[in-house]
Protein backbone atom coordinates (compact mmCIF):
# COMPACT_ATOMS: atom_id res chain seq x y z
CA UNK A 1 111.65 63.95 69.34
CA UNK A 2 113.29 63.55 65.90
CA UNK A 3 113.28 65.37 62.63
CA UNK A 4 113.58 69.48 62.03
CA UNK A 5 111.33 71.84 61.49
CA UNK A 6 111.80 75.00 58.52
CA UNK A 7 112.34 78.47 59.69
CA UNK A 8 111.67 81.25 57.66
CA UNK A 9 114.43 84.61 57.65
CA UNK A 10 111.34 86.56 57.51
CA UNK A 11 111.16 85.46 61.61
CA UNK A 12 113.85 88.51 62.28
CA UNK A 13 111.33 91.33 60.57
CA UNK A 14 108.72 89.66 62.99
CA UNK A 15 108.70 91.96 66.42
CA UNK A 16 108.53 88.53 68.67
CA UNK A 17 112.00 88.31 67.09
CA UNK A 18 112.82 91.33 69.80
CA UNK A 19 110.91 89.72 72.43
CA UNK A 20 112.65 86.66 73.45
CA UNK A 21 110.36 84.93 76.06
CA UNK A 22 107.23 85.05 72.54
CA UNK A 23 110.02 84.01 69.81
CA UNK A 24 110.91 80.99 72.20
CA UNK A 25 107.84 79.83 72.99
CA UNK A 26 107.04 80.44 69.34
CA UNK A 27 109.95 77.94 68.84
CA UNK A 28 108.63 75.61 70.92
CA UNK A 29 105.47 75.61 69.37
CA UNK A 30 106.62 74.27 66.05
CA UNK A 31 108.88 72.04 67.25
CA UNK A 32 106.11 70.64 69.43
CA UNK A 33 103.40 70.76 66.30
CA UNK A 34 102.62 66.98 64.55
CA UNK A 35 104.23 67.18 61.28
CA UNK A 36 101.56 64.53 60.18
CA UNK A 37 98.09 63.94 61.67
CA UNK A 38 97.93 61.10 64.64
CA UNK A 39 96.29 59.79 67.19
CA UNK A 40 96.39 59.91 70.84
CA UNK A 41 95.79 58.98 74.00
CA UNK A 42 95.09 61.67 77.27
CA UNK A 43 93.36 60.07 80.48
CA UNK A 44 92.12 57.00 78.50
CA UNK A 45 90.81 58.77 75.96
CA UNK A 46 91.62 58.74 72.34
CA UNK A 47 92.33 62.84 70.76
CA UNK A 48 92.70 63.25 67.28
CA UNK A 49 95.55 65.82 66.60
CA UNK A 50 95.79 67.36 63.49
CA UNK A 51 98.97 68.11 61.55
CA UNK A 52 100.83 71.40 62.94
CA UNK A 53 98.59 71.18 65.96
CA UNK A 54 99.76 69.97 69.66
CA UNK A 55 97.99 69.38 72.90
CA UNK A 56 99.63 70.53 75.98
CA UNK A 57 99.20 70.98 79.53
CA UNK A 58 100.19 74.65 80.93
CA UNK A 59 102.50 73.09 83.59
CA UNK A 60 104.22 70.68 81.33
CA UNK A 61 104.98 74.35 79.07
CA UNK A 62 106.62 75.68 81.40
CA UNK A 63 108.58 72.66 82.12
CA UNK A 64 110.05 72.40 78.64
CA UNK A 65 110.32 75.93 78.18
CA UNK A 66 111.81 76.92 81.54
CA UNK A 67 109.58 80.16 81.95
CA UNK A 68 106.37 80.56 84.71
CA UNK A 69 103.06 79.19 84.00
CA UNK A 70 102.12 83.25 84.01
CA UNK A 71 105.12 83.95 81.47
CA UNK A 72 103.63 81.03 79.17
CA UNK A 73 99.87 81.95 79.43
CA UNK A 74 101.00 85.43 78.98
CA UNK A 75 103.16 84.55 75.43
CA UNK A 76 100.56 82.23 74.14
CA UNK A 77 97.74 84.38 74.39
CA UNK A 78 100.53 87.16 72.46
CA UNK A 79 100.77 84.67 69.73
CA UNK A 80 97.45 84.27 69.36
CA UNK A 81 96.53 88.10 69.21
CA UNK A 82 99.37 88.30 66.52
CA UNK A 83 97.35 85.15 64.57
CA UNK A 84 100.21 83.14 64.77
CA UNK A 85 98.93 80.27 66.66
CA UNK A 86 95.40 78.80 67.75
CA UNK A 87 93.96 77.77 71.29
CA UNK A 88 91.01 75.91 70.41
CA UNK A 89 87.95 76.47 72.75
CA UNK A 90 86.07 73.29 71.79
CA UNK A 91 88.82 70.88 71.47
CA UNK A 92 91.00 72.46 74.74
CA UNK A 93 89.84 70.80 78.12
CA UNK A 94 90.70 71.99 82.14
CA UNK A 95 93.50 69.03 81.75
CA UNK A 96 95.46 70.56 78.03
CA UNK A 97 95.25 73.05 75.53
CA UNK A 98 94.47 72.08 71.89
CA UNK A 99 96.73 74.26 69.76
CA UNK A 100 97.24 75.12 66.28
CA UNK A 101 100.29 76.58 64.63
CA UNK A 102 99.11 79.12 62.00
CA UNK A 103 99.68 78.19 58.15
CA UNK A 104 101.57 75.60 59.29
CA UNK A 105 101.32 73.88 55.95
CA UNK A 106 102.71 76.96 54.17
CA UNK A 107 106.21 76.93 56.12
CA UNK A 108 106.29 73.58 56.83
CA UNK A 109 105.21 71.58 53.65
CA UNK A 110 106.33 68.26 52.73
CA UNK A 111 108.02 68.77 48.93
CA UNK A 112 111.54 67.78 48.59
CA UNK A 113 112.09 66.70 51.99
CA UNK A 114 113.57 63.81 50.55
CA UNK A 115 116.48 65.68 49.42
CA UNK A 116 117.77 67.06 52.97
CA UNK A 117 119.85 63.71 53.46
CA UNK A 118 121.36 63.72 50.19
CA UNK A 119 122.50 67.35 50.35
CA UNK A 120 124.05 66.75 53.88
CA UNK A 121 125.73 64.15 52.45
CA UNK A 122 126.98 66.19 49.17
CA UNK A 123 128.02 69.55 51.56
CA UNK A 124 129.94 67.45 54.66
CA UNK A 125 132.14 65.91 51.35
CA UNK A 126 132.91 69.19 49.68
CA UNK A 127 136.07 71.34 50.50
CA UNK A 128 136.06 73.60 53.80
CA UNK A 129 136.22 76.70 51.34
CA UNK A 130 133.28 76.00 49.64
CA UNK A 131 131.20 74.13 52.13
CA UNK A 132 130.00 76.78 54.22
CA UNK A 133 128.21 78.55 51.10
CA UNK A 134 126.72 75.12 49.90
CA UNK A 135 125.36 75.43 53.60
CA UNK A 136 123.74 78.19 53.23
CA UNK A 137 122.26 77.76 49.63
CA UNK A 138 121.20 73.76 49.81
CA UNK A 139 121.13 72.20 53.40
CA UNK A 140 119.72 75.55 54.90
CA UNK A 141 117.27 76.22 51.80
CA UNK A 142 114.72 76.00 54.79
CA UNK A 143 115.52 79.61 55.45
CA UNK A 144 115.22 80.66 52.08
CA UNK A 145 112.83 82.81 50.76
CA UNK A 146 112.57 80.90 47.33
CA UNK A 147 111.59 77.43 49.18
CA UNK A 148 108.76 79.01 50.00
CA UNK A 149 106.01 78.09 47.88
CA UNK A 150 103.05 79.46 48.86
CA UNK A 151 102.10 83.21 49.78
CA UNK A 152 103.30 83.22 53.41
CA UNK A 153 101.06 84.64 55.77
CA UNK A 154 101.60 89.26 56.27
CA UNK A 155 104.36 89.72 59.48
CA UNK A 156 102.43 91.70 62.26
CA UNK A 157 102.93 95.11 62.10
CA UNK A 158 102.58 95.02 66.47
CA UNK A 159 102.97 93.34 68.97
CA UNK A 160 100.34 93.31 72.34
CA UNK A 161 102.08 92.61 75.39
CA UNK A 162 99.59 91.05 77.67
CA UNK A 163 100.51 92.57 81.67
CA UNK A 164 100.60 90.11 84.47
CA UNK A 165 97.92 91.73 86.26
CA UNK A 166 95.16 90.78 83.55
CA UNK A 167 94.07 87.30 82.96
CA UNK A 168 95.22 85.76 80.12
CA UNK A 169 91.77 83.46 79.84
CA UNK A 170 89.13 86.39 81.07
CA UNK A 171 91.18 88.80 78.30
CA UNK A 172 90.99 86.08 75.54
CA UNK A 173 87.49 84.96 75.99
CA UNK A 174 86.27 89.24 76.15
CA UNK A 175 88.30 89.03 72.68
CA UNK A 176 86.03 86.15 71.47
CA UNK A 177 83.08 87.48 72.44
CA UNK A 178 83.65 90.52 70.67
CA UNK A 179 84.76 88.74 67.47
CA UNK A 180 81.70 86.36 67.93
CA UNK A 181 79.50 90.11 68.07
CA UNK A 182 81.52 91.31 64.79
CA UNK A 183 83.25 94.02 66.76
CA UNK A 184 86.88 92.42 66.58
CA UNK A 185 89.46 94.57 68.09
CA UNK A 186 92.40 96.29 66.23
CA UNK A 187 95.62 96.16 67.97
CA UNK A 188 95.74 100.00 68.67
CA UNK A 189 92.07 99.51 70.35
CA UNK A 190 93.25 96.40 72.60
CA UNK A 191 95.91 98.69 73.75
CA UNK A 192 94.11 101.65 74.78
CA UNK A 193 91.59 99.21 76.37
CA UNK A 194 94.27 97.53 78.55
CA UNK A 195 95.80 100.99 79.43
CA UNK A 196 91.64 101.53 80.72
CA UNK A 197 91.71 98.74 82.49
CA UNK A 198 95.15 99.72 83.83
CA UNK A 199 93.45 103.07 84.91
CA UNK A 200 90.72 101.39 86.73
CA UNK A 201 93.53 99.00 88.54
CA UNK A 202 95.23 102.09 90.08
CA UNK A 203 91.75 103.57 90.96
CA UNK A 204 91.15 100.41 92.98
CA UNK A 205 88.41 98.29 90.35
CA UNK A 206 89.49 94.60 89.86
CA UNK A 207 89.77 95.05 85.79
CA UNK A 208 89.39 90.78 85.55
CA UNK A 209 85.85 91.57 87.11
CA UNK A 210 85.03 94.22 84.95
CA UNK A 211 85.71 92.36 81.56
CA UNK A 212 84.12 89.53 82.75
CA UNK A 213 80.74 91.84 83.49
CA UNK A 214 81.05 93.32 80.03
CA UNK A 215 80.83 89.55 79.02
CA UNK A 216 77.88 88.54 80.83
CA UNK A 217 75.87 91.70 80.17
CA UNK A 218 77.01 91.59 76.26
CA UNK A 219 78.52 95.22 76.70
CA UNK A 220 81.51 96.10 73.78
CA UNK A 221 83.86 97.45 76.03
CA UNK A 222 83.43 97.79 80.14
CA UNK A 223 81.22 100.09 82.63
CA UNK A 224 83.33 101.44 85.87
CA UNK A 225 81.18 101.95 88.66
CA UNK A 226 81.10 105.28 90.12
CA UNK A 227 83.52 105.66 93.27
CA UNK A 228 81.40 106.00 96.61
CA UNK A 229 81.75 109.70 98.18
CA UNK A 230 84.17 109.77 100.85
CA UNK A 231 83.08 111.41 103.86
CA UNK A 232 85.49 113.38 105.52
CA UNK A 233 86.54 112.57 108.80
CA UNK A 234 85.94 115.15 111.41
CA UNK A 235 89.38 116.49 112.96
CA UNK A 236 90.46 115.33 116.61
CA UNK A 237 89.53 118.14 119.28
CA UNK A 238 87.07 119.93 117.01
CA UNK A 239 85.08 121.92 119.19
CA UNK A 240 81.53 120.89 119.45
CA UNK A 241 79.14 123.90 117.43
CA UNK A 242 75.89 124.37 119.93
CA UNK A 243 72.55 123.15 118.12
CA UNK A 244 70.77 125.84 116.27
CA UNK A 245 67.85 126.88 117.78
CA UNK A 246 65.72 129.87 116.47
CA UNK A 247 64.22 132.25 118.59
CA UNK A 248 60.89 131.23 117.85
CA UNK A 249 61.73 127.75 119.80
CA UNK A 250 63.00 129.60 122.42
CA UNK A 251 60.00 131.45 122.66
CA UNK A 252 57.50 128.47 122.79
CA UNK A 253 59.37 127.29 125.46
CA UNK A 254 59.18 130.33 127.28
CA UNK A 255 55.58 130.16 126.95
CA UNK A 256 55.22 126.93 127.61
CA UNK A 257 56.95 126.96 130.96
CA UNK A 258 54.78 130.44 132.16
CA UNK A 259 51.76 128.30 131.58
CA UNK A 260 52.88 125.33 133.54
CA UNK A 261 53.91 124.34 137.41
CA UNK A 262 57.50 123.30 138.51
CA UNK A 263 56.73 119.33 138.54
CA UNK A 264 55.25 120.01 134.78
CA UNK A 265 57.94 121.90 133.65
CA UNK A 266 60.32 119.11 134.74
CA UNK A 267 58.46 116.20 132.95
CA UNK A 268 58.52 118.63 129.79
CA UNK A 269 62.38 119.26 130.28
CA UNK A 270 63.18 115.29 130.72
CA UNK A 271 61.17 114.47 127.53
CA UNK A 272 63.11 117.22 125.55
CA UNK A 273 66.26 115.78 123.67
CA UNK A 274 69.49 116.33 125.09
CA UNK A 275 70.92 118.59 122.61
CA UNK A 276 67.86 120.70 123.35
CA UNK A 277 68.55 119.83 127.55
CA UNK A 278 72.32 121.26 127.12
CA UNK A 279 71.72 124.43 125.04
CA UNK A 280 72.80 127.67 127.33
CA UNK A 281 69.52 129.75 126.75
CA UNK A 282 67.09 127.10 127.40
CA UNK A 283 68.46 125.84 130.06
CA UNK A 284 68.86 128.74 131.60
CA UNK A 285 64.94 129.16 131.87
CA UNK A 286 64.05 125.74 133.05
CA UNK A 287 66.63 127.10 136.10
CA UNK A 288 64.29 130.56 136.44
CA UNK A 289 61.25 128.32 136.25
CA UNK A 290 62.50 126.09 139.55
CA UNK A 291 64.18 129.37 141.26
CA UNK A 292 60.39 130.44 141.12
CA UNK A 293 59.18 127.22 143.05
CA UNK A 294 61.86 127.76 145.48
CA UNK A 295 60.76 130.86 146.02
CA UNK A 296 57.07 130.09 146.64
CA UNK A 297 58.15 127.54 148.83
CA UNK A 298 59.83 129.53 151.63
């Protein structure tokens, strides 16, 4: 790649200027960015890229850049919160993404670039004393405020820090789809809707799945499903409570029995659960009631 590209001081009041991974990619981005509209070829097929726009596989970013694919999705998707770049969702495919550096033309315009050559020249024949300040006023007029033609676009007044647990893509296209419903977000409500989602994460909810529900259902922000009741867990070595019976059941039975032979009474007892079998009181008559055969029998 040949040429330069204009940077403008007001970079250093911009807070990716504190966050070096965003002001490199940032970087990258306009260095990367056509200076001139062109044509192009991508798996036999002819793009059209338009001037301060790039297309660019993730994989080949992180290449150039020397940062994880995460790292890059995660920075990109920062610049494009902070409107400083583009990812086009009709021109991007699975293969690239189609992106667009943000009033490009307004930073990076084509007056006077005729002049750089001659004022290198001029400055590298000057004395050492007074080269360095021709420098800074002529050759590096790039970085003044006064070559600046047009308005420049407002510096963010925050920055969004995307986490590594949420998905740059599923977070981007809930951001669409709110923008596409005319409910855009405000930084300050992206951030208390990640630290939600964040929330949700520690109480075990997969906060990818959740935006992407809000998405299909058309909801503005997400629904977290209610937790299932735990059921606790009986202790080891609990003793075993007898079955309540009330003394009207023991009663029937008693009944029941006086009205009935031995070899009834024992069909009765084997159809009676076992809870009912093993309770100390009832079983205790279904004993009298055979001690009385036994006794008729001798």
């Amino acid at each position: 790649m040949e040429g330069y590209i204009r940077l403008h001081r007001k970079i250093i009041d911009n807070p990716i200027f504190r966050k070096p991974l965003v002001n490199h990619l940032f970087v990258y981005c306009l260095l990367r960015a056509n200076h001139t509209s062109s044509k192009m070829v991508f798996n036999c097929r002819e793009v059209d890229v338009e001037r301060g726009s790039f297309i660019c596989g993730r994989k080949k970013f992180a290449e150039k850049t020397g940062e994880s694919e995460q790292n890059v999705r995660s920075a990109l998707l920062t610049l494009q919160n902070l409107g400083m770049i583009e990812i086009s969702t009709t021109k991007s495919t699975s293969k690239y993404s189609y992106i667009n550096v943000c009033n490009y033309n307004d930073y990076q315009f084509n007056g006077d670039e005729g002049n750089q050559e001659t004022n290198l020249i001029a400055t590298s024949k000057q004395p050492g004393s007074n080269q360095q300040a021709t420098t800074d006023k002529n050759v590096l007029n790039i970085l003044n405020d006064n070559t600046v033609k047009n308005n420049p676009p407002k510096s963010p007044q925050g920055e969004l820090v995307i986490p590594e647990w949420l998905d740059a893509k599923v977070w981007n296209d809930f951001l669409e789809h709110r923008k596409t419903n005319k409910k855009k977000m405000t930084t300050r409500a992206m951030e208390l809707m990640i630290k939600k989602l964040d929330k949700t994460r520690s109480d075990g909810h997969n906060p990818n799945a959740l935006l992407e529900e809000s998405i299909c259902n058309g909801w503005q922000g997400i629904v977290v499903p209610d937790k299932p009741k735990s059921i606790p867990r009986q202790k080891q070595n609990r003793e075993v409570t007898e079955p309540a019976f009330s003394p009207g059941t023991i009663h029937i039975f008693k009944v029941e029995l006086a009205n009935m032979n031995a070899e009834a009474a024992e069909k009765l007892w084997e159809e009676k659960p076992k809870s009912f079998r093993e309770h100390p009181r009832l079983l205790q008559i279904y004993n009298n009631k055979l001690k009385e055969r036994e006794g008729m029998a001798q």
